[in-house]
PDB file of N, CA and C in Angstrom:
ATOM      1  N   UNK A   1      38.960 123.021  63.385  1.00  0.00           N
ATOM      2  CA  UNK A   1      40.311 123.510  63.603  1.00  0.00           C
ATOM      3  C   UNK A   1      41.151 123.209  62.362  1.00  0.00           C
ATOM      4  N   UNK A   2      41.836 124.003  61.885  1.00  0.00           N
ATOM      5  CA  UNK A   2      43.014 123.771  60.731  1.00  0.00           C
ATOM      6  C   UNK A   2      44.168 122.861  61.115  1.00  0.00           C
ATOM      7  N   UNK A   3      44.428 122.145  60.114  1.00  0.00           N
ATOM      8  CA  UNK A   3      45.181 120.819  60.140  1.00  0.00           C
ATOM      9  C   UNK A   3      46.453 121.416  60.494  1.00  0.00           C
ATOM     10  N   UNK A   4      47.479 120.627  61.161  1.00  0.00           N
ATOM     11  CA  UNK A   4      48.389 121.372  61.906  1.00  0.00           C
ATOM     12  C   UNK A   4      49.472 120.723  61.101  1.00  0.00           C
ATOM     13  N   UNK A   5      50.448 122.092  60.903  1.00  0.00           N
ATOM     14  CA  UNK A   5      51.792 121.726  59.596  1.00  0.00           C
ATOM     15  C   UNK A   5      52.898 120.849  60.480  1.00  0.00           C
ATOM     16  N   UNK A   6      53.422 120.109  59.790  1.00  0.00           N
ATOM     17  CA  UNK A   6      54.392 118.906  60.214  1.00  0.00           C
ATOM     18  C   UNK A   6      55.275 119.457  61.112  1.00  0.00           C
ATOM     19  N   UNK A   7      55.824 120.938  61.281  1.00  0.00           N
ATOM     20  CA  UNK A   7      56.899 121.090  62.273  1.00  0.00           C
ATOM     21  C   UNK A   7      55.783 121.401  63.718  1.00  0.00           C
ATOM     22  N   UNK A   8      54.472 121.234  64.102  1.00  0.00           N
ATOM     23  CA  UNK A   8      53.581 121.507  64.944  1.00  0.00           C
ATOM     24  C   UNK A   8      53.341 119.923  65.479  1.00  0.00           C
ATOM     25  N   UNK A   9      53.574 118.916  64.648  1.00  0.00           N
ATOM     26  CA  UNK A   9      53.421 117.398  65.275  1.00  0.00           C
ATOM     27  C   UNK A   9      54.691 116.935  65.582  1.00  0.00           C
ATOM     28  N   UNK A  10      56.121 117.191  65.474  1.00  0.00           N
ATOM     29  CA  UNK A  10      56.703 117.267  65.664  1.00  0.00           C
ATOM     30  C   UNK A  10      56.870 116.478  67.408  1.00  0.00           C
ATOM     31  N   UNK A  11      57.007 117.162  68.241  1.00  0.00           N
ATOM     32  CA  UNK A  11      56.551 117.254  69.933  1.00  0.00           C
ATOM     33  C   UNK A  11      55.413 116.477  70.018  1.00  0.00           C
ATOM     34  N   UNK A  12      54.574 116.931  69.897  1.00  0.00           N
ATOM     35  CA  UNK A  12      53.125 116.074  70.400  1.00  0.00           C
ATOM     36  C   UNK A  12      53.339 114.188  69.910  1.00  0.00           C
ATOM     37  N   UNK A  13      54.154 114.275  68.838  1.00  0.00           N
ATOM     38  CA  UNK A  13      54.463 112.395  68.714  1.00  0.00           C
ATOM     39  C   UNK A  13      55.407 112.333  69.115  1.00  0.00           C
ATOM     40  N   UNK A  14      56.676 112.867  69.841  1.00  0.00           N
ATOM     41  CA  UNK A  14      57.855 112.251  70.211  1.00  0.00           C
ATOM     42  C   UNK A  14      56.484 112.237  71.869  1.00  0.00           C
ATOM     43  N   UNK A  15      55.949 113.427  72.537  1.00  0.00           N
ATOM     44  CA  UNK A  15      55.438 112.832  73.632  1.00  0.00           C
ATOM     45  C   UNK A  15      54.260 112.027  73.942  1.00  0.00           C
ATOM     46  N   UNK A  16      53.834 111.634  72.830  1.00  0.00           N
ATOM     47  CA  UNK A  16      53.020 110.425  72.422  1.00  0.00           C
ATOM     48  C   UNK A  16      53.884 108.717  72.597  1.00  0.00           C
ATOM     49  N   UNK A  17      54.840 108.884  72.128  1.00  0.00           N
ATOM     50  CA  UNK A  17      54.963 107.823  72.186  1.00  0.00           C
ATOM     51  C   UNK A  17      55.675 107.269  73.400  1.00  0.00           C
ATOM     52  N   UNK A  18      56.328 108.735  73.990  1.00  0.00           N
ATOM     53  CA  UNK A  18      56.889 108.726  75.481  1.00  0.00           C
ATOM     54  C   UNK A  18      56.145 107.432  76.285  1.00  0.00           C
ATOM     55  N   UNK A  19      54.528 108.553  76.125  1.00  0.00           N
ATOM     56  CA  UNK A  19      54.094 108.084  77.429  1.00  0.00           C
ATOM     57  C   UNK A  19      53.135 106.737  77.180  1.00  0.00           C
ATOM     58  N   UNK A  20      52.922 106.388  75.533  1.00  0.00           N
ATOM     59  CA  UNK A  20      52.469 105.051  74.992  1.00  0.00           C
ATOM     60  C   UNK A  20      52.902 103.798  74.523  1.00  0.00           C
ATOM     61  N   UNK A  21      54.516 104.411  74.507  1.00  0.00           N
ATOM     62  CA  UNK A  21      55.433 103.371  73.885  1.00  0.00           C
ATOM     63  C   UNK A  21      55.317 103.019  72.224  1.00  0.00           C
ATOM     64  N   UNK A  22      54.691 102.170  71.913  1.00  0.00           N
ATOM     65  CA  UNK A  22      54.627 101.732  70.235  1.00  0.00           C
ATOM     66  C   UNK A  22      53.539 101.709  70.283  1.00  0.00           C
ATOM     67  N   UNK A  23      53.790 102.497  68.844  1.00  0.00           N
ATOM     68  CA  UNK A  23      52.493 102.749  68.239  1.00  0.00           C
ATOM     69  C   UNK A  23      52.712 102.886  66.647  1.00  0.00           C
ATOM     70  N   UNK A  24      51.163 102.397  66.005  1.00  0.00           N
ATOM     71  CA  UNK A  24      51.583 102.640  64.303  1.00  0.00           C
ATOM     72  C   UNK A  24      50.561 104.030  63.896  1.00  0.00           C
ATOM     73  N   UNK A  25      51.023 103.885  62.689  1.00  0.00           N
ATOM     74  CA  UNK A  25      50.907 105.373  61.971  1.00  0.00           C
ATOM     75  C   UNK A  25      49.445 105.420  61.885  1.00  0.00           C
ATOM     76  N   UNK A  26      48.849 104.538  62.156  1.00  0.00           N
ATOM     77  CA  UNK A  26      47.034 104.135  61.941  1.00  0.00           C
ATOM     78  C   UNK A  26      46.999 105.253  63.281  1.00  0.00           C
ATOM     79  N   UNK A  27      46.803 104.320  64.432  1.00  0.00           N
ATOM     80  CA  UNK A  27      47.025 104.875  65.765  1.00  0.00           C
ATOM     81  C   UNK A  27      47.222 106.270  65.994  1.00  0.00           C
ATOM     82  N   UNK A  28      48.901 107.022  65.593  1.00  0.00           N
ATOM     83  CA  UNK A  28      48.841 108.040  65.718  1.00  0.00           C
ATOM     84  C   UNK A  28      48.096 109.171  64.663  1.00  0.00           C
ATOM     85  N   UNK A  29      47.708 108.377  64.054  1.00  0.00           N
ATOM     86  CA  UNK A  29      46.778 109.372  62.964  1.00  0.00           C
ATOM     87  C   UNK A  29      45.495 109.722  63.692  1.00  0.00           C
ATOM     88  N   UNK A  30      44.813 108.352  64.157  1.00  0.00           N
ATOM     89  CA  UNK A  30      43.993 108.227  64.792  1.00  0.00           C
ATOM     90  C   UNK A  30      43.857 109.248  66.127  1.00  0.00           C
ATOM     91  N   UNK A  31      44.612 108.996  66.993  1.00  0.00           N
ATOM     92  CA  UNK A  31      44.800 109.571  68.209  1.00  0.00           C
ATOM     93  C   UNK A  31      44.795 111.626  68.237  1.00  0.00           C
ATOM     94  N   UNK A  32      45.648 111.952  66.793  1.00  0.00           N
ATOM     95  CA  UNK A  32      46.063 113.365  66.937  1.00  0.00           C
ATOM     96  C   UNK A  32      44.893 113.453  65.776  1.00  0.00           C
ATOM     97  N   UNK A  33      43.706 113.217  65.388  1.00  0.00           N
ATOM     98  CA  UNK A  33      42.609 113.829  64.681  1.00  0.00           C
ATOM     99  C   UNK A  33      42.204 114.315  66.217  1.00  0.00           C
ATOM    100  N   UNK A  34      41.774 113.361  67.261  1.00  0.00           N
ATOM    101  CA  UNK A  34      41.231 113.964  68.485  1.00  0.00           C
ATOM    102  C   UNK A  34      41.655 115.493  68.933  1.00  0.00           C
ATOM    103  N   UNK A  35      42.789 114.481  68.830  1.00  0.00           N
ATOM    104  CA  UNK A  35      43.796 116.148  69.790  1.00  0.00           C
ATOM    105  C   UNK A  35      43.949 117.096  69.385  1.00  0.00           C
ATOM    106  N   UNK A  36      43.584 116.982  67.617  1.00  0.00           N
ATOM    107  CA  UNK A  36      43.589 118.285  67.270  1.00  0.00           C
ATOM    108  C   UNK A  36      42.328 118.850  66.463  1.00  0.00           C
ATOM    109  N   UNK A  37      41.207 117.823  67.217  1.00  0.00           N
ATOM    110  CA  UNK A  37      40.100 118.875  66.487  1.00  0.00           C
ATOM    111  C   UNK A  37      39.606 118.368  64.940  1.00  0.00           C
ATOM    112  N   UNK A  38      39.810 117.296  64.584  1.00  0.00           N
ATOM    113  CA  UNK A  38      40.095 117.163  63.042  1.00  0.00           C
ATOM    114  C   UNK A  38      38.721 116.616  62.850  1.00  0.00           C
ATOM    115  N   UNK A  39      38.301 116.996  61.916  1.00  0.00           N
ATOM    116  CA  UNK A  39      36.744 116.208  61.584  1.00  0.00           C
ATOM    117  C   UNK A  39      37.304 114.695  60.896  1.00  0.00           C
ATOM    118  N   UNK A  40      36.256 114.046  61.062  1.00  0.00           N
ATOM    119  CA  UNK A  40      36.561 112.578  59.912  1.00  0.00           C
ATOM    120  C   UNK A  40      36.920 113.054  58.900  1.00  0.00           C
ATOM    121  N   UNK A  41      35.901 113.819  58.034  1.00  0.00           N
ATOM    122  CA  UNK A  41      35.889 114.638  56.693  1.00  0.00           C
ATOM    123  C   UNK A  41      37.323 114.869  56.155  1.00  0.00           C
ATOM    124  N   UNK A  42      37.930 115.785  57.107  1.00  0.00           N
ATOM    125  CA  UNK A  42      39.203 116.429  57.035  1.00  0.00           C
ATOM    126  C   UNK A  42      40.306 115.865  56.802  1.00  0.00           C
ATOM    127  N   UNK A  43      40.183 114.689  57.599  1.00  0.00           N
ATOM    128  CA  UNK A  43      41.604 113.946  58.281  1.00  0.00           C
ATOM    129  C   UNK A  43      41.359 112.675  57.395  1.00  0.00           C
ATOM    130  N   UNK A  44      40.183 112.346  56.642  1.00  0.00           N
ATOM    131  CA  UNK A  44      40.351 111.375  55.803  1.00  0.00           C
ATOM    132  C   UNK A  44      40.119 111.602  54.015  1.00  0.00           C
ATOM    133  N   UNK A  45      39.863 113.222  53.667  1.00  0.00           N
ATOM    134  CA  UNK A  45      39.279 113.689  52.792  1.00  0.00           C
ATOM    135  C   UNK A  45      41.012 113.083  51.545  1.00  0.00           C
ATOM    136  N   UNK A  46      40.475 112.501  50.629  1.00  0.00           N
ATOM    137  CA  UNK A  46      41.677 112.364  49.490  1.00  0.00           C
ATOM    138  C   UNK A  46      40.718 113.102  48.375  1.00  0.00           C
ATOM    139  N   UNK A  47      42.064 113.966  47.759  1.00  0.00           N
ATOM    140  CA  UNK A  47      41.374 114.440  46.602  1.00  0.00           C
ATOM    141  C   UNK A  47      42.525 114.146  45.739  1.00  0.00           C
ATOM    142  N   UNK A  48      42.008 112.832  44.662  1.00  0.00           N
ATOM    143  CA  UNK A  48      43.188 112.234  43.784  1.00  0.00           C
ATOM    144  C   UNK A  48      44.354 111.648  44.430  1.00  0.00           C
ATOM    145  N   UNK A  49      44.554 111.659  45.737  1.00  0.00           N
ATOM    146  CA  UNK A  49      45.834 111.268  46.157  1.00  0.00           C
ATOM    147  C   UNK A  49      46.219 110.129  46.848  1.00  0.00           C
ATOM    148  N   UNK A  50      46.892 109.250  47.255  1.00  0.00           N
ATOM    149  CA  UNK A  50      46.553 108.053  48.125  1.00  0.00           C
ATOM    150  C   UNK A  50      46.305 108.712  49.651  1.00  0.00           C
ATOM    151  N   UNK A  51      46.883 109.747  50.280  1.00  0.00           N
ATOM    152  CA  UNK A  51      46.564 110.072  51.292  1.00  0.00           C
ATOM    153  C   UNK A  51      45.725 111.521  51.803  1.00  0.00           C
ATOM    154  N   UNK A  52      45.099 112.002  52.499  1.00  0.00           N
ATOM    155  CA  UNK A  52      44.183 113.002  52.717  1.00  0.00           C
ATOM    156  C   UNK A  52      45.454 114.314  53.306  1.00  0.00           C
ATOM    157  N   UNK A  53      45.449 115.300  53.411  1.00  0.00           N
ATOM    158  CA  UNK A  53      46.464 116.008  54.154  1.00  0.00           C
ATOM    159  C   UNK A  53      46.938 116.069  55.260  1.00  0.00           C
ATOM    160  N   UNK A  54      46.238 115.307  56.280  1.00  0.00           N
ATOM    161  CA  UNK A  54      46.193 115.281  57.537  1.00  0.00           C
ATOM    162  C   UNK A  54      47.111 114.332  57.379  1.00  0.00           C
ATOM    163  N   UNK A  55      46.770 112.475  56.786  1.00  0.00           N
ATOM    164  CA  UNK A  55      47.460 111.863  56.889  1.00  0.00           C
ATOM    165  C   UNK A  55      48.931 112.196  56.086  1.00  0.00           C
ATOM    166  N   UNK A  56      49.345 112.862  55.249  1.00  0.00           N
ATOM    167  CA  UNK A  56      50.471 113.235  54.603  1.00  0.00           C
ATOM    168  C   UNK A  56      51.047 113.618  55.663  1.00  0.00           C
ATOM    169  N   UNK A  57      50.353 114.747  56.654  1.00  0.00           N
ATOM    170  CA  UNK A  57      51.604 115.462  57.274  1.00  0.00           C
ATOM    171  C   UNK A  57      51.910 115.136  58.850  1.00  0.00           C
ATOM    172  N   UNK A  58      51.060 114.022  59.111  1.00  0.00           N
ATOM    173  CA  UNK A  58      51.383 112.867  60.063  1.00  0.00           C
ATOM    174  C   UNK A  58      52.392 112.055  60.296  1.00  0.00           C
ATOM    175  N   UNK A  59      52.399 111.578  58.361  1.00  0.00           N
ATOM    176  CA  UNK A  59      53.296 110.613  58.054  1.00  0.00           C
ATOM    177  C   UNK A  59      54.740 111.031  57.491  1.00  0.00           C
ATOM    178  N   UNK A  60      54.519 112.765  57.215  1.00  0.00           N
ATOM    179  CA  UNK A  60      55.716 112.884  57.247  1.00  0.00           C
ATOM    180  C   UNK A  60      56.707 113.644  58.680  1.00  0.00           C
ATOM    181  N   UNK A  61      55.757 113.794  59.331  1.00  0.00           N
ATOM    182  CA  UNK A  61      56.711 114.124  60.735  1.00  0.00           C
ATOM    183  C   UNK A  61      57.423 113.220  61.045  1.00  0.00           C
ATOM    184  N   UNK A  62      56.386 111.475  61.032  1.00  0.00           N
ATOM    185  CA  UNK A  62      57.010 110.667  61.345  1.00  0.00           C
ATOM    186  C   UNK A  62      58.275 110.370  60.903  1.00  0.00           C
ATOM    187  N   UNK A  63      58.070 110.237  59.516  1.00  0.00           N
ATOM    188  CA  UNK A  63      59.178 110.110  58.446  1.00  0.00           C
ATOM    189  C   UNK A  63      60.419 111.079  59.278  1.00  0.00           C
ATOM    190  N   UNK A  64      60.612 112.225  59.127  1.00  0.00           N
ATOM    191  CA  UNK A  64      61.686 113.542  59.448  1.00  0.00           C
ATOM    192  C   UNK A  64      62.499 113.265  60.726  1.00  0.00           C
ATOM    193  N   UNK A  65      61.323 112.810  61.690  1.00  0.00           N
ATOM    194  CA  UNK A  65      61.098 112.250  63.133  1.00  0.00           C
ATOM    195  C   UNK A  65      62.320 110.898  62.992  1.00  0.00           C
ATOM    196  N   UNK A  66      62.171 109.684  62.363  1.00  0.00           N
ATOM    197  CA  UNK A  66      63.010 108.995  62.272  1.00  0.00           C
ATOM    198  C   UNK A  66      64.256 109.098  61.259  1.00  0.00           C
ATOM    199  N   UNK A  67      64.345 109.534  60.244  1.00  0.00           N
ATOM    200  CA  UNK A  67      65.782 110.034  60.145  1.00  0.00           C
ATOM    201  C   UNK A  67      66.327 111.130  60.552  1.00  0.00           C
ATOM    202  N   UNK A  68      65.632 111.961  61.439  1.00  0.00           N
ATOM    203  CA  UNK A  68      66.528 112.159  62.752  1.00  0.00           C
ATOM    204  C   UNK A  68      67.235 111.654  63.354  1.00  0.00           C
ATOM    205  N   UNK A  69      66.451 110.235  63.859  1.00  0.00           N
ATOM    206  CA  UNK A  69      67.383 109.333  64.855  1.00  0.00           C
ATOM    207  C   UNK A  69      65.737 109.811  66.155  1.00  0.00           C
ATOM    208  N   UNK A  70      65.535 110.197  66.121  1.00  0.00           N
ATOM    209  CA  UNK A  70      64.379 110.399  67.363  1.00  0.00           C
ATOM    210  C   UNK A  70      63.474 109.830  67.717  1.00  0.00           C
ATOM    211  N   UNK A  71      63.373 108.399  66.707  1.00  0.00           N
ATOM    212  CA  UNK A  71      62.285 107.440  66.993  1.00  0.00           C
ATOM    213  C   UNK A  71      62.766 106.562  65.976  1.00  0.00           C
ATOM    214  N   UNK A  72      62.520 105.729  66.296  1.00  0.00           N
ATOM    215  CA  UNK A  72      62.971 104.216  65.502  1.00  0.00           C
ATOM    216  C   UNK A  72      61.935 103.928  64.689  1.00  0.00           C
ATOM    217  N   UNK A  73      61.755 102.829  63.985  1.00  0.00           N
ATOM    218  CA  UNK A  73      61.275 102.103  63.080  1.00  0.00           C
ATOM    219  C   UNK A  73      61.042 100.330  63.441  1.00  0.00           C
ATOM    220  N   UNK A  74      60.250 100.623  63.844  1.00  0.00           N
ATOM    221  CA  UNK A  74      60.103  98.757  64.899  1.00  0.00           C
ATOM    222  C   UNK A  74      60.071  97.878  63.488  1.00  0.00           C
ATOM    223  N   UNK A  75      58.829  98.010  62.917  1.00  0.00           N
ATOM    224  CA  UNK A  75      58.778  97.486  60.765  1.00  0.00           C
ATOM    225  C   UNK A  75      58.094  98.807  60.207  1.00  0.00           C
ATOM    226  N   UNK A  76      57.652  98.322  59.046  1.00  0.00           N
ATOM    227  CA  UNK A  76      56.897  99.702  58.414  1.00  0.00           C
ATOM    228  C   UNK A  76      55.573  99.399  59.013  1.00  0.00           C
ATOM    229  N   UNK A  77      55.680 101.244  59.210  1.00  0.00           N
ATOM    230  CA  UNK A  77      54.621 101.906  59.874  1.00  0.00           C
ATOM    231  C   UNK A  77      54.369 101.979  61.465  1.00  0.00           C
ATOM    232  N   UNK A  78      55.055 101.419  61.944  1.00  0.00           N
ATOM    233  CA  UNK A  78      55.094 101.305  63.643  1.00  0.00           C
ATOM    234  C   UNK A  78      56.893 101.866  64.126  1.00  0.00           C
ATOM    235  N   UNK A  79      56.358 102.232  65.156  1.00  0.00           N
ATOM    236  CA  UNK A  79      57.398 103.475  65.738  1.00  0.00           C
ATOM    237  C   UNK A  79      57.555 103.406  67.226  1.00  0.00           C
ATOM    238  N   UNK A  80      58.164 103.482  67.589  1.00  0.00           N
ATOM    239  CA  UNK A  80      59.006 103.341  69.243  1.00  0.00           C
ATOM    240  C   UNK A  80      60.089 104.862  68.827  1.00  0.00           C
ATOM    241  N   UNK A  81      60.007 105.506  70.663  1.00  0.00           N
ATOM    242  CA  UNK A  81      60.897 106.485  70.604  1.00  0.00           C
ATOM    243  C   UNK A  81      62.493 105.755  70.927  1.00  0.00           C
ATOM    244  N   UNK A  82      63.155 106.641  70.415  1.00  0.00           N
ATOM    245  CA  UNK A  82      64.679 105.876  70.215  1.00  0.00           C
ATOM    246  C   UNK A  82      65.652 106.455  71.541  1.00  0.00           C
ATOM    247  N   UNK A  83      66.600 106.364  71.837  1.00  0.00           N
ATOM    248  CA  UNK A  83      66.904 106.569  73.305  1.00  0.00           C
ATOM    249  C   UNK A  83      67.694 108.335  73.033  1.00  0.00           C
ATOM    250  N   UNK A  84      67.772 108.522  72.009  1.00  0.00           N
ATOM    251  CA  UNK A  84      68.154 110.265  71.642  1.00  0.00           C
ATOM    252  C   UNK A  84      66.607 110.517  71.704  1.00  0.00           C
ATOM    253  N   UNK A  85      65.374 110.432  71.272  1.00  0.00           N
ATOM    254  CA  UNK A  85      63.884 110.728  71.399  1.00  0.00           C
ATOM    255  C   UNK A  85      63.429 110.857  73.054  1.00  0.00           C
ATOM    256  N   UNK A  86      64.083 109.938  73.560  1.00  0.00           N
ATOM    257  CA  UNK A  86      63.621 110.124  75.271  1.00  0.00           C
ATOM    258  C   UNK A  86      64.749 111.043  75.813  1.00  0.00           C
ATOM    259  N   UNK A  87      65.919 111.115  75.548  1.00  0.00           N
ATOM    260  CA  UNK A  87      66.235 112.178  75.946  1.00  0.00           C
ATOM    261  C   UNK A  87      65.991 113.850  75.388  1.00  0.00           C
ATOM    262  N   UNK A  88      65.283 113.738  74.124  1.00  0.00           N
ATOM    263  CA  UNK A  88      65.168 114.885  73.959  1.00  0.00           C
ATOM    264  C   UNK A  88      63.717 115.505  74.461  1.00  0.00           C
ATOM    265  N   UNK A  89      63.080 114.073  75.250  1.00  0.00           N
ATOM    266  CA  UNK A  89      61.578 114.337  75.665  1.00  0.00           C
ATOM    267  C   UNK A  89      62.029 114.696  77.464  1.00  0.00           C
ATOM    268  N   UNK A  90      63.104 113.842  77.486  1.00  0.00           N
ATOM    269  CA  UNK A  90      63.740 114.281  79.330  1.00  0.00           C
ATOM    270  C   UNK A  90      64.034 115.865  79.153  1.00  0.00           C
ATOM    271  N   UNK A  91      64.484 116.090  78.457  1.00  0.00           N
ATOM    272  CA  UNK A  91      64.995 117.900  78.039  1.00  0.00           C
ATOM    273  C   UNK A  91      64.070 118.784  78.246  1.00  0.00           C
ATOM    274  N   UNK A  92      63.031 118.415  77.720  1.00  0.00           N
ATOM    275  CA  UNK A  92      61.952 119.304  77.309  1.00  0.00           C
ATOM    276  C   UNK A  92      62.369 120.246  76.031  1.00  0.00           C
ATOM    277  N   UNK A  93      62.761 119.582  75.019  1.00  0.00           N
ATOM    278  CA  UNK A  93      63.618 120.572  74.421  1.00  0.00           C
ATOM    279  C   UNK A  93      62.382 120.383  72.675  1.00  0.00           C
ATOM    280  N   UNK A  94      62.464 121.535  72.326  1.00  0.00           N
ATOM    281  CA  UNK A  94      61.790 122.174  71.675  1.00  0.00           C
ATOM    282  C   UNK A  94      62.249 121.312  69.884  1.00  0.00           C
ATOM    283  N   UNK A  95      61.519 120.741  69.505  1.00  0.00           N
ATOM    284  CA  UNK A  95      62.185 120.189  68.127  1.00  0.00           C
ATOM    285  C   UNK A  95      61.006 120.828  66.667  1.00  0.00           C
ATOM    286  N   UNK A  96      61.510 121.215  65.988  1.00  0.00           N
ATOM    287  CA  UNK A  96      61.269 121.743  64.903  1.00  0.00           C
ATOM    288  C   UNK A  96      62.157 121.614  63.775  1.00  0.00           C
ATOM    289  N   UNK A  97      62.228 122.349  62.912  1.00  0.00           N
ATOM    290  CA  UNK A  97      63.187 121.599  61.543  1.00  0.00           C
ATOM    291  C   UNK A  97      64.513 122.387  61.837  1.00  0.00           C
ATOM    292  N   UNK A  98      64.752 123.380  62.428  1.00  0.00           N
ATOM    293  CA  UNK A  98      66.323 123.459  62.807  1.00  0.00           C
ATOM    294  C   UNK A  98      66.516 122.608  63.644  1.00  0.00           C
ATOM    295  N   UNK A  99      65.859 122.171  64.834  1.00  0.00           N
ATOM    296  CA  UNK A  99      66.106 121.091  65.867  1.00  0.00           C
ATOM    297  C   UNK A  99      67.065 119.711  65.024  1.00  0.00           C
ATOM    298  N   UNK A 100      65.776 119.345  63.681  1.00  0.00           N
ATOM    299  CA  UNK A 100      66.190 117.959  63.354  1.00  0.00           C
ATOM    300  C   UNK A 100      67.186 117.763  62.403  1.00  0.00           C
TER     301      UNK A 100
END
């Protein structure tokens, strides 16, 4: 399956962490290779870079995700949804880059 662009993880980690509470960027890297099909290969492949593409665009949802305000920052690299994140997960409301 093709690696899914940062406004597509968006949702799937604000309702990740809904229903898991805290979690670090290992974890959700970990967790959404499953969910989305990702080979090891794929999701860990670096070519010259410190991170593979998968993890880039993991880490930058997260990133977008918290200066939003939609998930906090417990220390670096670990994440809790923030109380605007649970309500926008009570909503059901659709977040993408006009959303944030």
């Amino acid at each position: 399956m093709a690696i899914p662009k940062i406004n597509e993880l968006y949702d799937p980690i604000l309702l990740f962490l809904a229903e898991y509470g805290d979690a670090s960027l290992s974890e959700i890297r970990s967790k959404f290779a499953q969910i989305f099909y990702i080979l090891e290969e794929e999701a860990t492949a670096r070519k010259d870079k410190r991170y593979s593409l998968f993890e880039e665009r993991v880490n930058n949802a997260c990133f977008n995700l918290y200066y939003a305000g939609l998930i906090d920052r417990i220390y670096w690299g670990q994440y809790r949804l923030s109380e605007s994140g649970e309500k926008t997960v009570t909503r059901g409301d659709y977040v993408d880059a006009d959303y944030l």
